[in-house]
Structure formats: structure tokens, C-alpha cells
N, C-alpha and C. Protein backbone atom coordinates (compact mmCIF):
# COMPACT_ATOMS: atom_id res chain seq x y z
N UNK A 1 11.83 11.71 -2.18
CA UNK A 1 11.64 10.79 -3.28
C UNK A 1 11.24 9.39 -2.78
N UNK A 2 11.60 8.99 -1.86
CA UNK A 2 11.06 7.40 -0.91
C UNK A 2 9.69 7.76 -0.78
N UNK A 3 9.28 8.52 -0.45
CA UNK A 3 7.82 8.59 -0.20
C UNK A 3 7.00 8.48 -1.62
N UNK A 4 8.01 8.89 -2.47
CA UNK A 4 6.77 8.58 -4.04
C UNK A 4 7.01 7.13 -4.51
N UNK A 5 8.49 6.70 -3.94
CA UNK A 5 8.66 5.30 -4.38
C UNK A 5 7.17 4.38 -3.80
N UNK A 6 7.71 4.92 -2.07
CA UNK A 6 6.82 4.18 -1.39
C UNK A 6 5.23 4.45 -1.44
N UNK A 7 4.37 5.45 -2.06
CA UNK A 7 2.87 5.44 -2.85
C UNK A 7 2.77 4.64 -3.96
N UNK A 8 4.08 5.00 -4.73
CA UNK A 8 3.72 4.07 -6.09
C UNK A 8 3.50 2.46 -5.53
N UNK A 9 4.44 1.97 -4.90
CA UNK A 9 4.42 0.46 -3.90
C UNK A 9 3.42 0.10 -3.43
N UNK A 10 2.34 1.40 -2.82
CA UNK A 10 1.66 0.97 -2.48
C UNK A 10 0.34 0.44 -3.41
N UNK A 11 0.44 2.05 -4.64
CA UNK A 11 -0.55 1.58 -5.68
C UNK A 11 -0.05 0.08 -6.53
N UNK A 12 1.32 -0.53 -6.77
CA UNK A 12 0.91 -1.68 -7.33
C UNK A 12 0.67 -2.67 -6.83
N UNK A 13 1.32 -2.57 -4.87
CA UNK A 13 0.38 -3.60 -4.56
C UNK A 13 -1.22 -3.67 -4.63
N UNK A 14 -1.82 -2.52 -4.54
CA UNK A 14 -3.68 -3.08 -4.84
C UNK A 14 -3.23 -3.76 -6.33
N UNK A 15 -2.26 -2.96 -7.44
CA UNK A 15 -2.64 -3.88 -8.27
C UNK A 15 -2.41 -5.07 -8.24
N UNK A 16 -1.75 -5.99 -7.92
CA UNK A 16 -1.31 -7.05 -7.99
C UNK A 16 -2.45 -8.05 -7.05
N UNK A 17 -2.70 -7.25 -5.98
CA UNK A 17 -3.83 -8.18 -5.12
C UNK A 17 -4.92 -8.09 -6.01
N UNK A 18 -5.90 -7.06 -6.47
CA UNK A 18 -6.64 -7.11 -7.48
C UNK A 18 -6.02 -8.44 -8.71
N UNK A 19 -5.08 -8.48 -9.11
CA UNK A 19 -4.63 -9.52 -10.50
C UNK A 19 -4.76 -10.74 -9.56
N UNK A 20 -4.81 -10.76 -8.55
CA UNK A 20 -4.71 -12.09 -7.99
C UNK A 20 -6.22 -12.91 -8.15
N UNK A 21 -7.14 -11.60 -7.98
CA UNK A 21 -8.90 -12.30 -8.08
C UNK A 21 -8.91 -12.37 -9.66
N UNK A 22 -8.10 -11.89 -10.82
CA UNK A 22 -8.46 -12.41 -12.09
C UNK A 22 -7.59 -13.38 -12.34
N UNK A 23 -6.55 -13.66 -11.43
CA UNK A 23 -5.92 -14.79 -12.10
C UNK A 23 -5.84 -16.13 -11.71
N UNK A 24 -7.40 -16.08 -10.88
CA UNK A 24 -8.26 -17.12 -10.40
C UNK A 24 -7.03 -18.38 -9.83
N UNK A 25 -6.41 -18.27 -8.89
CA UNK A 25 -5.43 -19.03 -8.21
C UNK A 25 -4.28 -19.43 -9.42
N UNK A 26 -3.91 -18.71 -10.15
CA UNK A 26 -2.78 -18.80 -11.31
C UNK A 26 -2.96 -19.48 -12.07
N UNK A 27 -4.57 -19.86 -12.61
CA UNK A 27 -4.95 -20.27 -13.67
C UNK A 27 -5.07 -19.61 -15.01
N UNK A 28 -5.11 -18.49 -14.90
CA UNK A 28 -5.18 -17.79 -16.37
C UNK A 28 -4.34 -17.09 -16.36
N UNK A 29 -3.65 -17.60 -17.41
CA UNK A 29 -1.99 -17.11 -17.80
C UNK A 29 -2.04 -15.79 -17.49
N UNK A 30 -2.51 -14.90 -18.43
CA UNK A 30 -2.25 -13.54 -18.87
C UNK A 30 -2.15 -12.79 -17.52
N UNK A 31 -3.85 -12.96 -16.35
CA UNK A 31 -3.56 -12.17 -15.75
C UNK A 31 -2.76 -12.70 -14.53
N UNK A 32 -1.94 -13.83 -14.54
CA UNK A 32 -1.00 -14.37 -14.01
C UNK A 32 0.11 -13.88 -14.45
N UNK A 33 0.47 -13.33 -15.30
CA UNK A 33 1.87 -12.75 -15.92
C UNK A 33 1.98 -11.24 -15.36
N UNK A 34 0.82 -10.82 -15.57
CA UNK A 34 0.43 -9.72 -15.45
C UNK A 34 0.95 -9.49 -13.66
N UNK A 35 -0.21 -9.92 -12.87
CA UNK A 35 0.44 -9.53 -11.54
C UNK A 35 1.62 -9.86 -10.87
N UNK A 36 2.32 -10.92 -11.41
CA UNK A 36 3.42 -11.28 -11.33
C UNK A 36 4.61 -10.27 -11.57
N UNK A 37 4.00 -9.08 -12.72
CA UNK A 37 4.80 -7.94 -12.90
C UNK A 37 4.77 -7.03 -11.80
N UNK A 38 3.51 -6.60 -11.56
CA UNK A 38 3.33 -5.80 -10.42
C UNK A 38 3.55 -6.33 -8.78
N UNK A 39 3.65 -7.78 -8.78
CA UNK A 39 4.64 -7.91 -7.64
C UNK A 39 5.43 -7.65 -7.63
N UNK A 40 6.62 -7.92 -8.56
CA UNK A 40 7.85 -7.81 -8.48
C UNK A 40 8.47 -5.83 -8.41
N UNK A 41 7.70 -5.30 -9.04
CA UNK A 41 7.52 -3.85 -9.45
C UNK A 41 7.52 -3.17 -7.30
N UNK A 42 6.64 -3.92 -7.33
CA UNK A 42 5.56 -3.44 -5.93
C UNK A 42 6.69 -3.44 -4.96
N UNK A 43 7.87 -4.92 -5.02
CA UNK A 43 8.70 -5.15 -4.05
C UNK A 43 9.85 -4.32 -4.20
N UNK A 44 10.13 -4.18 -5.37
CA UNK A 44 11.27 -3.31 -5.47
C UNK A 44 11.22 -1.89 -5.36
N UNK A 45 10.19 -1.63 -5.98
CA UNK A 45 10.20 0.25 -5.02
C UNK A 45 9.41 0.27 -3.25
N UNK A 46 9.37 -0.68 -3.24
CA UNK A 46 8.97 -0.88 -1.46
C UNK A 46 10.50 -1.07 -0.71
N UNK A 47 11.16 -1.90 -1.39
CA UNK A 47 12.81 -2.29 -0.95
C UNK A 47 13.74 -0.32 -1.15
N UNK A 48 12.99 -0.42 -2.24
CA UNK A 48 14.01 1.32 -2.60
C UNK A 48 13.61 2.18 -1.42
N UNK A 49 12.77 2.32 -1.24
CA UNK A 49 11.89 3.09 -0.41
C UNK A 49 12.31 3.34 1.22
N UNK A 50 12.71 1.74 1.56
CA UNK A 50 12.98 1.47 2.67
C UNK A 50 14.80 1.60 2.95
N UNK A 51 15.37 2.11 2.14
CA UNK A 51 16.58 2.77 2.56
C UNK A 51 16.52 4.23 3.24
N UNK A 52 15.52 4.79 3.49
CA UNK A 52 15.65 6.27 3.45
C UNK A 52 14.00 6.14 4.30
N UNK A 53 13.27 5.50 4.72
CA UNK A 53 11.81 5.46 5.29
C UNK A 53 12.18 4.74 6.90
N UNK A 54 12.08 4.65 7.85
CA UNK A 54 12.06 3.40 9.05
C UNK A 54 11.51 2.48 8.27
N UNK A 55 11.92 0.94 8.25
CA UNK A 55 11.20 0.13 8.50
C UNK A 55 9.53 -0.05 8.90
N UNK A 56 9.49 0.17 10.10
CA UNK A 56 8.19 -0.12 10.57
C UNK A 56 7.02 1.04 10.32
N UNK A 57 7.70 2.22 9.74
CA UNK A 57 6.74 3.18 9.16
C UNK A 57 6.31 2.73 7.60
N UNK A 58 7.34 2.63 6.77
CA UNK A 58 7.48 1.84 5.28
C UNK A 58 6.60 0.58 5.24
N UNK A 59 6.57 -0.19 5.97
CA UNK A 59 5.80 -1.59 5.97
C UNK A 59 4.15 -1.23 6.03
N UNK A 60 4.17 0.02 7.20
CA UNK A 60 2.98 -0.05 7.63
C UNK A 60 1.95 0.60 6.72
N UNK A 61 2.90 1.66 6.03
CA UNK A 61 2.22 2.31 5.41
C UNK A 61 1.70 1.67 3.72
N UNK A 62 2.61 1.09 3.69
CA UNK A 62 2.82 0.30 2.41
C UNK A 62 1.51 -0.66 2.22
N UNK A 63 1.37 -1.57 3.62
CA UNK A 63 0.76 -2.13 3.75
C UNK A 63 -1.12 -1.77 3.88
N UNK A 64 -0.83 -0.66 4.40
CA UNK A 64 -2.19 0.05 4.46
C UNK A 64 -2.89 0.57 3.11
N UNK A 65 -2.15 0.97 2.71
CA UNK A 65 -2.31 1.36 1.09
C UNK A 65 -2.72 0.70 0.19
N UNK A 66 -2.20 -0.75 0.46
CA UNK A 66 -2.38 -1.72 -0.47
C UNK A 66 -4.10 -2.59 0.07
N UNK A 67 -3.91 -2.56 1.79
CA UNK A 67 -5.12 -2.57 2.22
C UNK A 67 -6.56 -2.15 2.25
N UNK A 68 -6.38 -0.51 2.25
CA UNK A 68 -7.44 0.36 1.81
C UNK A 68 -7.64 0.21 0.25
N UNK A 69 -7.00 0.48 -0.43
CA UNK A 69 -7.29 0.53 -1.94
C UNK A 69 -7.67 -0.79 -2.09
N UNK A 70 -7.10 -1.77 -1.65
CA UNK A 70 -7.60 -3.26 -2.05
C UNK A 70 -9.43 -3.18 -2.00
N UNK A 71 -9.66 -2.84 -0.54
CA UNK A 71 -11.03 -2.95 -0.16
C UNK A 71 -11.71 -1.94 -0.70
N UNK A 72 -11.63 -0.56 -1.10
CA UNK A 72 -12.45 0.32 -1.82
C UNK A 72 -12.88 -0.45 -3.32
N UNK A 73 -11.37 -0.76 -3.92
CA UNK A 73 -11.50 -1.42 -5.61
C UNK A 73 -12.47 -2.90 -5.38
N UNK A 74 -12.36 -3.52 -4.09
CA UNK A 74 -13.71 -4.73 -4.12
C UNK A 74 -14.87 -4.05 -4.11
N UNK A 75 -15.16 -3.25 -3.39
CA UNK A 75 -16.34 -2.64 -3.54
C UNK A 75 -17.00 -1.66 -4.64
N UNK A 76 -15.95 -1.27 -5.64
CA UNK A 76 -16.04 -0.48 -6.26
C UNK A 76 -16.64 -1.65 -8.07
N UNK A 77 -15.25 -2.79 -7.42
CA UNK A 77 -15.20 -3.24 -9.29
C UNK A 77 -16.06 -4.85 -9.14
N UNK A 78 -15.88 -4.99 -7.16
CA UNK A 78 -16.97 -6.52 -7.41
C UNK A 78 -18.11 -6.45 -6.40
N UNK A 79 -18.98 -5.51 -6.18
CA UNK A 79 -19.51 -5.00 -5.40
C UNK A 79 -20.11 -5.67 -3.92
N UNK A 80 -18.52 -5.45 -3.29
CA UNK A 80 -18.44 -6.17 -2.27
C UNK A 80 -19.25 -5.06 -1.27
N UNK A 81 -19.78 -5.68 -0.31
CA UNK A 81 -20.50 -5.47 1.26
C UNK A 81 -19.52 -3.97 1.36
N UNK A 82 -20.57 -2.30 1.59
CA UNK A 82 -19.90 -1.28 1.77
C UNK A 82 -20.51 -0.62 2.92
N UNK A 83 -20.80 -1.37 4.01
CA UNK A 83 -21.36 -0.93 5.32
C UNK A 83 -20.69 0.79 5.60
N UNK A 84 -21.41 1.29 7.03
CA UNK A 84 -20.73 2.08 7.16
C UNK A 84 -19.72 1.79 7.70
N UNK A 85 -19.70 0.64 8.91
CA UNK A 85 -18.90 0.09 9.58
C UNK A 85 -17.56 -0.52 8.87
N UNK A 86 -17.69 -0.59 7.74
CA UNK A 86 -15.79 -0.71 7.21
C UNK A 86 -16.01 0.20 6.69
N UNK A 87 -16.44 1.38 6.14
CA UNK A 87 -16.37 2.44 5.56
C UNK A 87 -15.67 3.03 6.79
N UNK A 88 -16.13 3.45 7.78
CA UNK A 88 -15.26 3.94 9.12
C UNK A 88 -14.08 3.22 9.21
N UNK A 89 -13.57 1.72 9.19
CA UNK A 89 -12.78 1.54 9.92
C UNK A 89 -11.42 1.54 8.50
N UNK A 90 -12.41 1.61 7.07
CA UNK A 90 -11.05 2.26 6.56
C UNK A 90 -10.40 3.55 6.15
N UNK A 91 -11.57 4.70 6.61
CA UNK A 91 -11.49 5.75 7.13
C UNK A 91 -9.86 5.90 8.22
N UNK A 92 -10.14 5.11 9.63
CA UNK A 92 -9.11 4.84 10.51
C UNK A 92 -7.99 4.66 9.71
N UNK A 93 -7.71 3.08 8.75
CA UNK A 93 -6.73 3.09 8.35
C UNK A 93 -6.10 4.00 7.48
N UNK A 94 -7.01 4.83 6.90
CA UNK A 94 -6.30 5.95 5.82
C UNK A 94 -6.04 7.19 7.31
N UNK A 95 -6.30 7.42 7.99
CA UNK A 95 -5.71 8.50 8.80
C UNK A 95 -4.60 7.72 9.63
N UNK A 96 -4.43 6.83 9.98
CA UNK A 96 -3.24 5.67 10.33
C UNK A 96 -2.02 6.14 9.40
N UNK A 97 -1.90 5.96 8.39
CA UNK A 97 -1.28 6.26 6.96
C UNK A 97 -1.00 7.50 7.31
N UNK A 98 -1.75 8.16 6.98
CA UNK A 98 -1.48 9.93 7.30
C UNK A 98 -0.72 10.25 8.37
N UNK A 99 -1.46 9.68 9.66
CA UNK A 99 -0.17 10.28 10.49
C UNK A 99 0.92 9.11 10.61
N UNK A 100 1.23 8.09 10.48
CA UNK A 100 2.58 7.89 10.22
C UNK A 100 3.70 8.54 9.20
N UNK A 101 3.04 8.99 8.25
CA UNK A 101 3.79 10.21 7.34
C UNK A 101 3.95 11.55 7.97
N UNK A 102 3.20 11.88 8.54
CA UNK A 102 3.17 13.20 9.47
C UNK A 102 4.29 13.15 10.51
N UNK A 103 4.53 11.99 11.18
CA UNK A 103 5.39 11.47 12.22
C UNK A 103 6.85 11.52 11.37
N UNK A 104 6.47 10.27 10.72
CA UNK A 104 8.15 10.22 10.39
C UNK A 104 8.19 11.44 9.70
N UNK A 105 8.04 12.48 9.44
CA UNK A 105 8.71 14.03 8.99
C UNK A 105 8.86 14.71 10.65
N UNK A 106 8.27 14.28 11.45
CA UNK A 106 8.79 15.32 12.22
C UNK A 106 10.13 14.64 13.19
N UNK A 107 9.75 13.18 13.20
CA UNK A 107 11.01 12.28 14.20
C UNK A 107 12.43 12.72 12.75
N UNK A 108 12.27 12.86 11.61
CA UNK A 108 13.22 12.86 10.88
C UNK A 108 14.20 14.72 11.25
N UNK A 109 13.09 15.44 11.26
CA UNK A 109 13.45 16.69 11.54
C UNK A 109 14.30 16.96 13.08
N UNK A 110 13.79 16.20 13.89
CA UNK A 110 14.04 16.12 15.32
C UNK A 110 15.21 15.78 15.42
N UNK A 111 15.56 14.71 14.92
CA UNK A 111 17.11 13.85 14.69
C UNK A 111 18.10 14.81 14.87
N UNK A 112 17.82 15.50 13.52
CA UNK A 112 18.83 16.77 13.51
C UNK A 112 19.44 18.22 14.32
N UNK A 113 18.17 17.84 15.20
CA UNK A 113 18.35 18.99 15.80
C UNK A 113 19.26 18.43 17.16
N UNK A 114 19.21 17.57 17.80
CA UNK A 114 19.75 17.44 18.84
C UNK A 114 21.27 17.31 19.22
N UNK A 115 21.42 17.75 20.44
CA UNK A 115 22.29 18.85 21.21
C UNK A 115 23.61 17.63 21.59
């Protein structure tokens, strides 16, 4: 269940970084209220998450998530620069993601076993 906390965390941080380019440095209320929700949302199932995740796997992944999706949704909703060259390197970061999830299931499994 940490791991769905910690996807959902990751999907509201893009949202909230996305609310940040409409709420043009916290000038327009609404979508200033607005991401202000999904921060707070974003931190607390990232905090839930991280009872039951490592630390430095939870952050990273969290962080990547919010990273990749950030940069696909610029390119997608403000048609930011889609070289191949960050197309590859956020390629990297989404397999980064992957196997730190791959990892911490098997260091978690390992734990248990020892003698």
C-alpha cells in the first residue's frame, strides 16, 4: 500500500509543479489555492509512504516521478523543446524509478531471510 501512496505523491506532485506555471508566481488566486492543495496532499502521502519505503528510495522515486511527468506535461501542454536527447535522458530517469522499486522488493525480501 506505500507504494500506491507513494505513485499517487508522485502524481500530485507534477500536479502541483504544473499549478505553479498557472499560478504565475501566486498571483492568481484560484490556481494558487488550487496547488496549494496538491502540495499539501503530495506531502502527506509522501510522509505516509515513507514509514514503510527507505527513505532514500521514497525521495528518489517520488522525486523522479514528479520530475519525469513534470517534463513530459511541459512538452505535452506548453510545447516545450522534445529533443531526442531529453527524451533519452528521461527514458534513464523512468528506468532509475523502476529499478529502485525492483530493489527495494528484493533488499525487503532479503531482510527476512537472514540467518
Amino acid at each position: 500500500m506505500a507504494w500506491i501512496y507513494l505513485m499517487i505523491a508522485g502524481i500530485t506532485e507534477i500536479l502541483w509543479a504544473i499549478g505553479l506555471k498557472f499560478a504565475e508566481g501566486f498571483t492568481n488566486l484560484v490556481p494558487s489555492l488550487i496547488t496549494f492543495v496538491f502540495i499539501v496532499i503530495s506531502f502527506m502521502l509522501f510522509a505516509i509512504a515513507m514509514k514503510t519505503i527507505p527513505i532514500g528510495t521514497a525521495y528518489a522515486v517520488f522525486t523522479g516521478i514528479g520530475a519525469a511527468g513534470t517534463a513530459i506535461l511541459g512538452i505535452v501542454l506548453f510545447n516545450e523543446n522534445a529533443s531526442l536527447e531529453k527524451l533519452f535522458f528521461l527514458s534513464l530517469l523512468l528506468v532509475g524509478i523502476i529499478g529502485l522499486k525492483v530493489l527495494d522488493g528484493k533488499e525487503t525480501s532479503s531482510k527476512g531471510v537472514q540467518s
